[in-house]
Protein backbone atom coordinates (compact mmCIF):
# COMPACT_ATOMS: atom_id res chain seq x y z
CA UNK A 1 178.57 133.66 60.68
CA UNK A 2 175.98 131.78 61.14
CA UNK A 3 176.01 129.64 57.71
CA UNK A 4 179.83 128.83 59.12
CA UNK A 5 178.49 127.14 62.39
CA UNK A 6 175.98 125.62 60.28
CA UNK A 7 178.91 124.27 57.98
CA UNK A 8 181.20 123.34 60.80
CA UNK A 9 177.95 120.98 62.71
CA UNK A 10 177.59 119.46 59.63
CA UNK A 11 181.01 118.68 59.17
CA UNK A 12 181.00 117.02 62.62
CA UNK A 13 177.91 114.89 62.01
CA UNK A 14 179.72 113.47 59.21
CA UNK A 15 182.81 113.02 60.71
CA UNK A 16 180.85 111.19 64.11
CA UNK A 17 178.59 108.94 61.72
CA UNK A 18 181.98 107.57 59.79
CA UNK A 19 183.80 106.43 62.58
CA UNK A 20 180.87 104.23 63.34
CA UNK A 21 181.54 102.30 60.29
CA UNK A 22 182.73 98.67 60.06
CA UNK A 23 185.13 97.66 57.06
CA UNK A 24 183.33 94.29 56.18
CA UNK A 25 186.34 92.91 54.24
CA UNK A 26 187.85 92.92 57.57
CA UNK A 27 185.67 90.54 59.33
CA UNK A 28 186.43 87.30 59.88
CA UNK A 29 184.67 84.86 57.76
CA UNK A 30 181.82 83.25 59.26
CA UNK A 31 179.58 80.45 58.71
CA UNK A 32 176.93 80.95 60.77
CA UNK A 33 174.57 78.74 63.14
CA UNK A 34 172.32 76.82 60.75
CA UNK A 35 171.68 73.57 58.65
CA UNK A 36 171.61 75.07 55.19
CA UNK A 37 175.04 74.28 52.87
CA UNK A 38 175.41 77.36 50.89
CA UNK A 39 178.81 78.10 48.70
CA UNK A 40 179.71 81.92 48.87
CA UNK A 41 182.67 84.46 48.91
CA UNK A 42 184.46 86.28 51.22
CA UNK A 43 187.27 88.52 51.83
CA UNK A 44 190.01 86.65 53.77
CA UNK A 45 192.33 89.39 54.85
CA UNK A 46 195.45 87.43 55.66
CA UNK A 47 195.49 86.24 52.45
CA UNK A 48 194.30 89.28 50.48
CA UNK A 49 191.94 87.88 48.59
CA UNK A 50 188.55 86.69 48.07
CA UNK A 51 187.73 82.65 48.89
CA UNK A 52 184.83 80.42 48.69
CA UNK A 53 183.15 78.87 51.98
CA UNK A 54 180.01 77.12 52.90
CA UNK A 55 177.64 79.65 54.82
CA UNK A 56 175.06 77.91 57.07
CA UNK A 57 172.12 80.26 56.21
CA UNK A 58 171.66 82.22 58.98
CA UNK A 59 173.78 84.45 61.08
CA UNK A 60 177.76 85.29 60.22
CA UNK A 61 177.98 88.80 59.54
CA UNK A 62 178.44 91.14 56.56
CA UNK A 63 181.33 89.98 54.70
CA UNK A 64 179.47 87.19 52.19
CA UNK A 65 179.22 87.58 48.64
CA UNK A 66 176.94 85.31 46.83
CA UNK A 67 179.63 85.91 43.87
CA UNK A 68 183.14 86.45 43.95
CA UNK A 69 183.34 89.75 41.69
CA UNK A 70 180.84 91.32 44.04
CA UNK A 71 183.41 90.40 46.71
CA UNK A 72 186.10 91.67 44.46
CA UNK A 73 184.59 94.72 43.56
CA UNK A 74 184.16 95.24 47.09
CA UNK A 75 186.74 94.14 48.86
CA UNK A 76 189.36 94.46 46.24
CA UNK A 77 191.12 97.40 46.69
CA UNK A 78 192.69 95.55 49.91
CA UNK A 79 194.09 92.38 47.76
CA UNK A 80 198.07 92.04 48.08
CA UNK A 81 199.82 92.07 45.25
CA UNK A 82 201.41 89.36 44.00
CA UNK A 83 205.71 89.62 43.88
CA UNK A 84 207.09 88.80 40.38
C-alpha cells in the first residue's frame, strides 16, 4: 500500500513539473534589446521551418540556434511537409 501512494505522488510530481514546460520552437522569434549583429536560427512556426535572423545579443528568449541543424534537430519534428 504504501509503495502505491508512493508511486501515485510521484506520478503527480511529474505530471505538475511538465505542464510547466514551454515548447521553444513555439516562440516567436526575437531579436532582442542590444547593439551586437549576430546571424542565428530559429524555428518560425508559421512557416515550419527553421530561418536565419540577426539576434541583438542580449535578451529574446529560448528559441536561437547558433546553427541551423541544432535548430533542426530541435525543432524539427514540427516542420510541415512539403506537398508534391
Amino acid at each position: 500500500m504504501t509503495k502505491l501512494l508512493l508511486l501515485a505522488l510521484m506520478l503527480l510530481c511529474v505530471v505538475c513539473l511538465s505542464q510547466g514546460r514551454v515548447n521553444i520552437c513555439n516562440l516567436p522569434l526575437e531579436k532582442g534589446q542590444c547593439r551586437s549583429r549576430v546571424k542565428v536560427y530559429g524555428y518560425n512556426p508559421r512557416k515550419g521551418s527553421c530561418e536565419r535572423f540577426t539576434y541583438s545579443g542580449c535578451g529574446g528568449n529560448g528559441n536561437r540556434f547558433k546553427h541551423k541543424r541544432d535548430c533542426k534537430r530541435i525543432c524539427g519534428k514540427f516542420s510541415r511537409k512539403k506537398k508534391h
